[in-house]
PDB file of N, CA and C in Angstrom:
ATOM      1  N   UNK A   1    -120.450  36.408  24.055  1.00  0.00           N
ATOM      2  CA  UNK A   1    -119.184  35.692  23.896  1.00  0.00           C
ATOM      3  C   UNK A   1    -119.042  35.290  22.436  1.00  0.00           C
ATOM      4  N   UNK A   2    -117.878  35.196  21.984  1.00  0.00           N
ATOM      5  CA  UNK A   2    -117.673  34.871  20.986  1.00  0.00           C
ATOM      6  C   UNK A   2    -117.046  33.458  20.464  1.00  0.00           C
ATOM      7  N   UNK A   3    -116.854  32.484  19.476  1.00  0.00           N
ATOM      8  CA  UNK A   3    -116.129  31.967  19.404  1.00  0.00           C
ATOM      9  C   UNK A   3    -117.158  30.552  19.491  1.00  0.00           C
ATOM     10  N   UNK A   4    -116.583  29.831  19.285  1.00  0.00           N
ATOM     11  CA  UNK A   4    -116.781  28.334  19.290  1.00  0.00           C
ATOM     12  C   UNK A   4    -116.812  27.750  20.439  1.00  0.00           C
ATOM     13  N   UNK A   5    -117.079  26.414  20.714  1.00  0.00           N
ATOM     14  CA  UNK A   5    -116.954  25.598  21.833  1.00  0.00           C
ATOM     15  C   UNK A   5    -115.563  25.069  21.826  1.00  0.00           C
ATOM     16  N   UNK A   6    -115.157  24.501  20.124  1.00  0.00           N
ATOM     17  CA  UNK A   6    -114.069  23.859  19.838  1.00  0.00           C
ATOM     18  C   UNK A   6    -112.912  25.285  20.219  1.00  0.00           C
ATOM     19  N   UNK A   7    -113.234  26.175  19.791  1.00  0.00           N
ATOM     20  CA  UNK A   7    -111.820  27.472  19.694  1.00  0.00           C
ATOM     21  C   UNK A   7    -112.230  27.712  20.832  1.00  0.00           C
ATOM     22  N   UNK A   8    -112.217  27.099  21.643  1.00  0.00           N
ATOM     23  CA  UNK A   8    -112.436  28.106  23.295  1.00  0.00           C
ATOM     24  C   UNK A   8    -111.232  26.668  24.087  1.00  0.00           C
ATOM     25  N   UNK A   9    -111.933  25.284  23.760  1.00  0.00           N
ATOM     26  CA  UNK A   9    -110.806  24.040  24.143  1.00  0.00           C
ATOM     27  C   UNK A   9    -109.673  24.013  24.249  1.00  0.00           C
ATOM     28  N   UNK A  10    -109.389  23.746  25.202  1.00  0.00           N
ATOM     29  CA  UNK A  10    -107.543  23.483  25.351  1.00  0.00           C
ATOM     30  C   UNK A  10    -107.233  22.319  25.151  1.00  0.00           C
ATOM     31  N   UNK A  11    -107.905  21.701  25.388  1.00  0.00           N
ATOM     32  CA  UNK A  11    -107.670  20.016  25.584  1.00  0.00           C
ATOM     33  C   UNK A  11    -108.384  18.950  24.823  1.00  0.00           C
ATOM     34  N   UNK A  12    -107.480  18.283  23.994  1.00  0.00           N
ATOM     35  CA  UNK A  12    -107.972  17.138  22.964  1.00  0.00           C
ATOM     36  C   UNK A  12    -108.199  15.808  24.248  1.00  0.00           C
ATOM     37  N   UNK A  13    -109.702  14.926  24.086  1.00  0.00           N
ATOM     38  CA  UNK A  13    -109.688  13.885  24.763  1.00  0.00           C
ATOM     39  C   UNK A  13    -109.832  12.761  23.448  1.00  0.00           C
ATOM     40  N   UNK A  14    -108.200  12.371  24.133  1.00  0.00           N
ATOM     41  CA  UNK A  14    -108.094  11.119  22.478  1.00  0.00           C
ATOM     42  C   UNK A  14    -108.074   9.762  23.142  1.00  0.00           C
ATOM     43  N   UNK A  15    -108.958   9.175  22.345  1.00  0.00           N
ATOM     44  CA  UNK A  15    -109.022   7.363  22.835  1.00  0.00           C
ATOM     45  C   UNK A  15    -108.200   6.951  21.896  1.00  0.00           C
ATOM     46  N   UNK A  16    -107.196   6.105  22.249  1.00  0.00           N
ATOM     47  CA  UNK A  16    -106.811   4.790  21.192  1.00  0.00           C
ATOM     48  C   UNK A  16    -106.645   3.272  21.670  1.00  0.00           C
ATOM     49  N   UNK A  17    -106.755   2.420  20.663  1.00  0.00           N
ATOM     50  CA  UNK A  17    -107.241   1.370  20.975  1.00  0.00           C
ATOM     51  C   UNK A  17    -105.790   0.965  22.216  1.00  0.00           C
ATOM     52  N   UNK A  18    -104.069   1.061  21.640  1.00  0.00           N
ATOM     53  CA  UNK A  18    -103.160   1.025  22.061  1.00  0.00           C
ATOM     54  C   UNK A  18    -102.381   2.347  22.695  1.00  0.00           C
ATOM     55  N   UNK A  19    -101.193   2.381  23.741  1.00  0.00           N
ATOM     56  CA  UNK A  19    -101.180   3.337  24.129  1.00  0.00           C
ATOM     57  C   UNK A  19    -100.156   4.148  22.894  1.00  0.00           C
ATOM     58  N   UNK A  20     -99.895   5.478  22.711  1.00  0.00           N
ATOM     59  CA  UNK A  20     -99.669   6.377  22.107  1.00  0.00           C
ATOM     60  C   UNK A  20     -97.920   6.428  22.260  1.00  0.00           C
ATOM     61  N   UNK A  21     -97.143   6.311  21.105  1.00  0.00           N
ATOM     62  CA  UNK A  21     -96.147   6.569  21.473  1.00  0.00           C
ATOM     63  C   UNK A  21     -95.711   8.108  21.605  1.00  0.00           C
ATOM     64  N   UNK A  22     -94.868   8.552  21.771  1.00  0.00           N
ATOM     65  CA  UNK A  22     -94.105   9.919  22.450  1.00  0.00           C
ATOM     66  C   UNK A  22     -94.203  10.900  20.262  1.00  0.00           C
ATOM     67  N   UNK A  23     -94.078   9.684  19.897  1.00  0.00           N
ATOM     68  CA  UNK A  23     -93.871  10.452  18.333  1.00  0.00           C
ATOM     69  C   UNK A  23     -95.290  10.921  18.262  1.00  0.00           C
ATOM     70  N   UNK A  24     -96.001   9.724  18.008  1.00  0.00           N
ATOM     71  CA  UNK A  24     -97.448   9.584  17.753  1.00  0.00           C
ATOM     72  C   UNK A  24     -97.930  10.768  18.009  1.00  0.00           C
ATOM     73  N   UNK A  25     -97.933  10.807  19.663  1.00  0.00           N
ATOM     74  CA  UNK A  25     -98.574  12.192  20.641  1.00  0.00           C
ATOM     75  C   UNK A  25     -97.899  13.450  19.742  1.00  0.00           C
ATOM     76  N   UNK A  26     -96.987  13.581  19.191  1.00  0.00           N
ATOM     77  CA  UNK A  26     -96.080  14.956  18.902  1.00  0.00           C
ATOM     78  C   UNK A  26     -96.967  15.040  17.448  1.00  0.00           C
ATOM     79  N   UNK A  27     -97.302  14.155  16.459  1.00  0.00           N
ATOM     80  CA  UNK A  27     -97.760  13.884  14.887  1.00  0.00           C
ATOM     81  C   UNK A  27     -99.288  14.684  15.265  1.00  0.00           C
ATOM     82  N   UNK A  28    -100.025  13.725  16.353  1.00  0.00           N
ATOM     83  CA  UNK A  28    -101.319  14.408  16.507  1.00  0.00           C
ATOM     84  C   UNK A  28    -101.846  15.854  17.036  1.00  0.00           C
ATOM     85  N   UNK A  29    -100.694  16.377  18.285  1.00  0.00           N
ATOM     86  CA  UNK A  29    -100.722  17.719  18.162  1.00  0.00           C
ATOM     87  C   UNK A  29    -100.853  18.638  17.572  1.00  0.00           C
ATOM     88  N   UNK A  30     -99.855  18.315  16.675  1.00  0.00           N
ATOM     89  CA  UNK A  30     -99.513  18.987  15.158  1.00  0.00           C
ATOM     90  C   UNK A  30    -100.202  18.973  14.501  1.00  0.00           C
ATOM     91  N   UNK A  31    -100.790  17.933  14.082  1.00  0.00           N
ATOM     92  CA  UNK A  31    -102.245  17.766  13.912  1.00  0.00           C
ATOM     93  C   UNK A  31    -103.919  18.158  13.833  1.00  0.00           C
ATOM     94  N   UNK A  32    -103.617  18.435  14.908  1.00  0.00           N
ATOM     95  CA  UNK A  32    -104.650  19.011  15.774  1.00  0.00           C
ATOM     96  C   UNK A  32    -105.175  20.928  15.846  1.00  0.00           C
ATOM     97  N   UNK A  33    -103.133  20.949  16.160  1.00  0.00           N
ATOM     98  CA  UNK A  33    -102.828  22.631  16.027  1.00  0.00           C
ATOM     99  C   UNK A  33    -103.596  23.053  14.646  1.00  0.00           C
ATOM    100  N   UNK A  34    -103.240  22.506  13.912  1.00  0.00           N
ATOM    101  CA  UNK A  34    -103.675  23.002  12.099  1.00  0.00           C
ATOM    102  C   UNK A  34    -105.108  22.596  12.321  1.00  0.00           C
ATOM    103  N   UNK A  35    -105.815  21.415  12.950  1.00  0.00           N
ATOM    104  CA  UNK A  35    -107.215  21.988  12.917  1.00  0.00           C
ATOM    105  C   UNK A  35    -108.244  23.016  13.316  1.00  0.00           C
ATOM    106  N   UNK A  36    -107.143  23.184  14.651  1.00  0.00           N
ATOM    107  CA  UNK A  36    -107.987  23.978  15.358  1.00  0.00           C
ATOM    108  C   UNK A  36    -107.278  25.392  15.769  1.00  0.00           C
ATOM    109  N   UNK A  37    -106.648  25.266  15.436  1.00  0.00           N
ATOM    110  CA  UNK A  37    -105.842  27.106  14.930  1.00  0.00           C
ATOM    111  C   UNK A  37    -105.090  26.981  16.388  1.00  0.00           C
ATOM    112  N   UNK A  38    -104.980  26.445  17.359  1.00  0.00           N
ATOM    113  CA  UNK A  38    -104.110  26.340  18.838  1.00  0.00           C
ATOM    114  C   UNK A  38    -103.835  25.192  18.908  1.00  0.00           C
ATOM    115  N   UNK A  39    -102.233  25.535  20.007  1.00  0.00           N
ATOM    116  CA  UNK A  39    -102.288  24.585  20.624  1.00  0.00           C
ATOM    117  C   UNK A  39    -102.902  23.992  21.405  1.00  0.00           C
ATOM    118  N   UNK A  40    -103.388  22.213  21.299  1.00  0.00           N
ATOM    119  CA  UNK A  40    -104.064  21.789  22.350  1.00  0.00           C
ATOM    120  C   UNK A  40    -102.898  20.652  23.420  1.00  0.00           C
ATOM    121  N   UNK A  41    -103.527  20.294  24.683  1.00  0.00           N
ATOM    122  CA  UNK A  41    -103.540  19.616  25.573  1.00  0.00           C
ATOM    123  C   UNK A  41    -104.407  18.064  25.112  1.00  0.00           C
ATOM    124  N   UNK A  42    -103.344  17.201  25.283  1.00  0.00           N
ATOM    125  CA  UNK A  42    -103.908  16.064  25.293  1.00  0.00           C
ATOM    126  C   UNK A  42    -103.713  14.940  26.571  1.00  0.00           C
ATOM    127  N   UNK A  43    -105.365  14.546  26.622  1.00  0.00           N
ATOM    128  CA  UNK A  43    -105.916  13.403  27.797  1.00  0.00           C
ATOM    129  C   UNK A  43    -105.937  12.275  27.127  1.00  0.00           C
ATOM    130  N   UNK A  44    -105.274  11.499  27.451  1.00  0.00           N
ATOM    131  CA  UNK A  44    -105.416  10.122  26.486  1.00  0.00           C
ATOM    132  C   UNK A  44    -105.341   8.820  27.415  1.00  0.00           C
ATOM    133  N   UNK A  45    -106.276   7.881  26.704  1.00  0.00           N
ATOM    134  CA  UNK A  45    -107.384   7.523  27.577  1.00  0.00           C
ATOM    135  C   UNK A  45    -106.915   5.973  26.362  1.00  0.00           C
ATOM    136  N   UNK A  46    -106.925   5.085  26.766  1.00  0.00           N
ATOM    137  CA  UNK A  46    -106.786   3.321  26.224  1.00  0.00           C
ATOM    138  C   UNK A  46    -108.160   2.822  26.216  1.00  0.00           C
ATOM    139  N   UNK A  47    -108.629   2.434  24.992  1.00  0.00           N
ATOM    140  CA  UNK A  47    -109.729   1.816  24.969  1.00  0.00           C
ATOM    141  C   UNK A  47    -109.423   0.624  24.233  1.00  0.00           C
ATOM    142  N   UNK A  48    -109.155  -0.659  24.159  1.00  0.00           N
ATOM    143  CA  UNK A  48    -108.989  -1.791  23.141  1.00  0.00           C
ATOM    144  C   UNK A  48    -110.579  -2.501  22.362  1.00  0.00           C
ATOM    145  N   UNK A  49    -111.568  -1.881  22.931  1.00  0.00           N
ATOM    146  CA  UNK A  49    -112.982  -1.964  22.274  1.00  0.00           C
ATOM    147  C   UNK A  49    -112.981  -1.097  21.214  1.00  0.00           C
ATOM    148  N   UNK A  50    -111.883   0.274  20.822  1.00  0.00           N
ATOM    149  CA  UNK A  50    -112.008   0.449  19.566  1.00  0.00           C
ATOM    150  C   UNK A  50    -111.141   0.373  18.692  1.00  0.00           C
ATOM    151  N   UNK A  51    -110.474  -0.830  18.709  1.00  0.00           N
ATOM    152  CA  UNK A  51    -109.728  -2.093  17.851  1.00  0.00           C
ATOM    153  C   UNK A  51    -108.871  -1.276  17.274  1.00  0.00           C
ATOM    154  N   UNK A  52    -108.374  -0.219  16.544  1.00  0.00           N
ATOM    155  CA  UNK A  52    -107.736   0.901  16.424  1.00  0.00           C
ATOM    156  C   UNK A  52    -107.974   2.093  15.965  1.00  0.00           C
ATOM    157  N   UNK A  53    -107.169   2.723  15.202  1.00  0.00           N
ATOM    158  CA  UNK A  53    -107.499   4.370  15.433  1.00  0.00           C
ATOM    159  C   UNK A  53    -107.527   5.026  16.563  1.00  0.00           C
ATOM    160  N   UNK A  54    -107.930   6.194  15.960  1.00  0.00           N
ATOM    161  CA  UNK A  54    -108.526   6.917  17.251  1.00  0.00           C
ATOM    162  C   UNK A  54    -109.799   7.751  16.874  1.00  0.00           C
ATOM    163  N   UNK A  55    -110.323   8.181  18.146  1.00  0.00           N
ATOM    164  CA  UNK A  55    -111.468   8.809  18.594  1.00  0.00           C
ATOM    165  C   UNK A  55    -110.989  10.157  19.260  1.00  0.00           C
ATOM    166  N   UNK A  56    -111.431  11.154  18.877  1.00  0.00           N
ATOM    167  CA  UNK A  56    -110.689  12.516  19.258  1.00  0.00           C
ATOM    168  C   UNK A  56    -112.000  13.746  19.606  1.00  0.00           C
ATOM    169  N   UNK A  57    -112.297  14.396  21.111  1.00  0.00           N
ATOM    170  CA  UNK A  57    -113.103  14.840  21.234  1.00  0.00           C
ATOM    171  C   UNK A  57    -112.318  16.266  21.661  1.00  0.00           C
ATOM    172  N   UNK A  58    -112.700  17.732  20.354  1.00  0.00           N
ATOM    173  CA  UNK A  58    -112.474  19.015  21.495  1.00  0.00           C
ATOM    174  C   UNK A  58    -113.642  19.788  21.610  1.00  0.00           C
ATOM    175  N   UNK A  59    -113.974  19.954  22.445  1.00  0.00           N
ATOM    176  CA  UNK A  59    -114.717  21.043  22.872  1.00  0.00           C
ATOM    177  C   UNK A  59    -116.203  19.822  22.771  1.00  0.00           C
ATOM    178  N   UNK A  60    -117.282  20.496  21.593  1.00  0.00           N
ATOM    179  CA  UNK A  60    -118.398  19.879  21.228  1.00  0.00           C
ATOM    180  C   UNK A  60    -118.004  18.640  19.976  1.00  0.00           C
ATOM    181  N   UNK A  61    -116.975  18.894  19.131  1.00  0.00           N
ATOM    182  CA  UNK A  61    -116.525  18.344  18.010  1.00  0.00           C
ATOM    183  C   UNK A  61    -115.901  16.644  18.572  1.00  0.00           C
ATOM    184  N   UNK A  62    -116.417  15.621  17.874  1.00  0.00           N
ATOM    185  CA  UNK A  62    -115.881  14.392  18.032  1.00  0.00           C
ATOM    186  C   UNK A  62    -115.439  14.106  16.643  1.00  0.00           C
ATOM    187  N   UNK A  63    -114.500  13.603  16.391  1.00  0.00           N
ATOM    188  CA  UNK A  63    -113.500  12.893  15.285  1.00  0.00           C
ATOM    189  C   UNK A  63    -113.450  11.655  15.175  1.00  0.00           C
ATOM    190  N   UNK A  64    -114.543  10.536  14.870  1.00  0.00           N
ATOM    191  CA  UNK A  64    -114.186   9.375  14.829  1.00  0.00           C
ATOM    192  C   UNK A  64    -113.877   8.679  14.060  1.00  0.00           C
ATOM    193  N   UNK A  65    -112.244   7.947  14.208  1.00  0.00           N
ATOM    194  CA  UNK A  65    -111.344   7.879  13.196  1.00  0.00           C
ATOM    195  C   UNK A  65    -110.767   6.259  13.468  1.00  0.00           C
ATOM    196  N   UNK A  66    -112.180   5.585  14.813  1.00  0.00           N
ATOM    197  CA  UNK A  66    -111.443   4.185  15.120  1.00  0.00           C
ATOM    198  C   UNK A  66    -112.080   3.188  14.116  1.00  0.00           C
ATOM    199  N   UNK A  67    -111.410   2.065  13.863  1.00  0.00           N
ATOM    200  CA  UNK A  67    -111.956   0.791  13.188  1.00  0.00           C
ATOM    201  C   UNK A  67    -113.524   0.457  13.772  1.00  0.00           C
ATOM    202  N   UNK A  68    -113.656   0.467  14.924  1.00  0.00           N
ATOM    203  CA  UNK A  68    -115.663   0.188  15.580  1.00  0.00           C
ATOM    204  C   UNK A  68    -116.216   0.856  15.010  1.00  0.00           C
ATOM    205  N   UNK A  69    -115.842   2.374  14.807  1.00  0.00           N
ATOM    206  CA  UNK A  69    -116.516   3.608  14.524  1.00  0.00           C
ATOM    207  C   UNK A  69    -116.748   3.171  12.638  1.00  0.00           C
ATOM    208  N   UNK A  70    -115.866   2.897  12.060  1.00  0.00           N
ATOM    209  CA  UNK A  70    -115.894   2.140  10.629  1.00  0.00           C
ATOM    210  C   UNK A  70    -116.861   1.255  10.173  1.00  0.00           C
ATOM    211  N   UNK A  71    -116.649   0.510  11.051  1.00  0.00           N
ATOM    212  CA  UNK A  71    -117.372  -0.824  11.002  1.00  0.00           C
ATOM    213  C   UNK A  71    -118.785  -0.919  11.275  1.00  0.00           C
ATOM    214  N   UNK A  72    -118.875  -0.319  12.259  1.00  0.00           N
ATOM    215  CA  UNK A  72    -120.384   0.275  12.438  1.00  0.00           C
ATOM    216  C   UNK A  72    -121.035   1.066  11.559  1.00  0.00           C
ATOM    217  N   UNK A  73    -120.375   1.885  10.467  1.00  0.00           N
ATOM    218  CA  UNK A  73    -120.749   3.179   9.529  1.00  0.00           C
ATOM    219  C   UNK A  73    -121.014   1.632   8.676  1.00  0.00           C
ATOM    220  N   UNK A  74    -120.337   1.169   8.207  1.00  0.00           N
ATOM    221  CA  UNK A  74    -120.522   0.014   7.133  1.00  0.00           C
ATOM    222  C   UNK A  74    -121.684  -0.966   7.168  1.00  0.00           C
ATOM    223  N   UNK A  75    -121.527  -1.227   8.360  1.00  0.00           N
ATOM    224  CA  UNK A  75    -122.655  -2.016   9.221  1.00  0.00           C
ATOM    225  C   UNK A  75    -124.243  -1.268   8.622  1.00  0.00           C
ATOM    226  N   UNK A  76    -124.279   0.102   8.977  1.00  0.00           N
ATOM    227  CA  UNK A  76    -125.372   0.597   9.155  1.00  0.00           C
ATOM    228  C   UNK A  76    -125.577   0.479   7.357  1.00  0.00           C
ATOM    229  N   UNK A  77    -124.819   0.959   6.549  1.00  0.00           N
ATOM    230  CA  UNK A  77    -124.846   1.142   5.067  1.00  0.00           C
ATOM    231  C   UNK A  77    -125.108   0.176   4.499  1.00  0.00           C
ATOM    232  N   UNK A  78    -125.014  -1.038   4.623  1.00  0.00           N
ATOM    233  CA  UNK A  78    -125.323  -2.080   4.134  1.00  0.00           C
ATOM    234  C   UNK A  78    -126.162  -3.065   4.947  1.00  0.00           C
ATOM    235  N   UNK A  79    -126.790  -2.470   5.827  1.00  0.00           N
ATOM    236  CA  UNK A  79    -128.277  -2.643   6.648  1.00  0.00           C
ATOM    237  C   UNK A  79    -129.450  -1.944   5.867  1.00  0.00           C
ATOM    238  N   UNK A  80    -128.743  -0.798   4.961  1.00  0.00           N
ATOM    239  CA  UNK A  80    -129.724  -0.065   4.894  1.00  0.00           C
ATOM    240  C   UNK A  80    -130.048   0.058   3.398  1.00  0.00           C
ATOM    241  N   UNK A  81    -129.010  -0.811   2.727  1.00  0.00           N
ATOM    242  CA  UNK A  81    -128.797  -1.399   1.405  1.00  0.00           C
ATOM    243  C   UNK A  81    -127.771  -0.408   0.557  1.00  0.00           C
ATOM    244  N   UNK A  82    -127.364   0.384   0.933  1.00  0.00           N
ATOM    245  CA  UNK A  82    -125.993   1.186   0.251  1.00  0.00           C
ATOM    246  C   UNK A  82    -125.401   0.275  -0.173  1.00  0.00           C
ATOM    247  N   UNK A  83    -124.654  -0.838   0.170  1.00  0.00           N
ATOM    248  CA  UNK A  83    -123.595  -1.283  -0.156  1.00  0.00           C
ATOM    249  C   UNK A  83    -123.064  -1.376  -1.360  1.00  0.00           C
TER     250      UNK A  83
END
């Protein structure tokens, strides 16, 4: 077989902290299309534990693009003395 896990996906599973407006959903498709060379299908899923952004999973590929996901990267960097 050929191909990717991600180029084989139909379907984006996107968390956001709030629900998605009708634009939003149309911006991230579009979005999405240019990443991943197709159109995808989106499952979207409300999480308010990740304060905003979003979190975007296709195939094997995760995109984490929420404020927790931030905060935690920062967290760890200046735990670890980066800062």
């Amino acid at each position: 077989m050929t191909g990717t896990a991600e180029a084989l996906a139909t379907t984006a599973r996107v968390t956001s902290a709030t629900p998605l407006t009708a634009e939003e959903q149309g911006r991230l498709k579009a979005s999405l299309k240019r990443r991943f060379g197709q159109e995808l299908a989106l499952a979207l899923t409300v999480d308010p534990r990740i304060l905003g952004g979003l979190v975007v999973q296709v195939g094997d590929v995760v995109i984490d693009g929420s404020l927790a996901g931030k905060l935690d990267a920062l967290q760890d960097q200046l735990l670890r003395g980066g800062g």
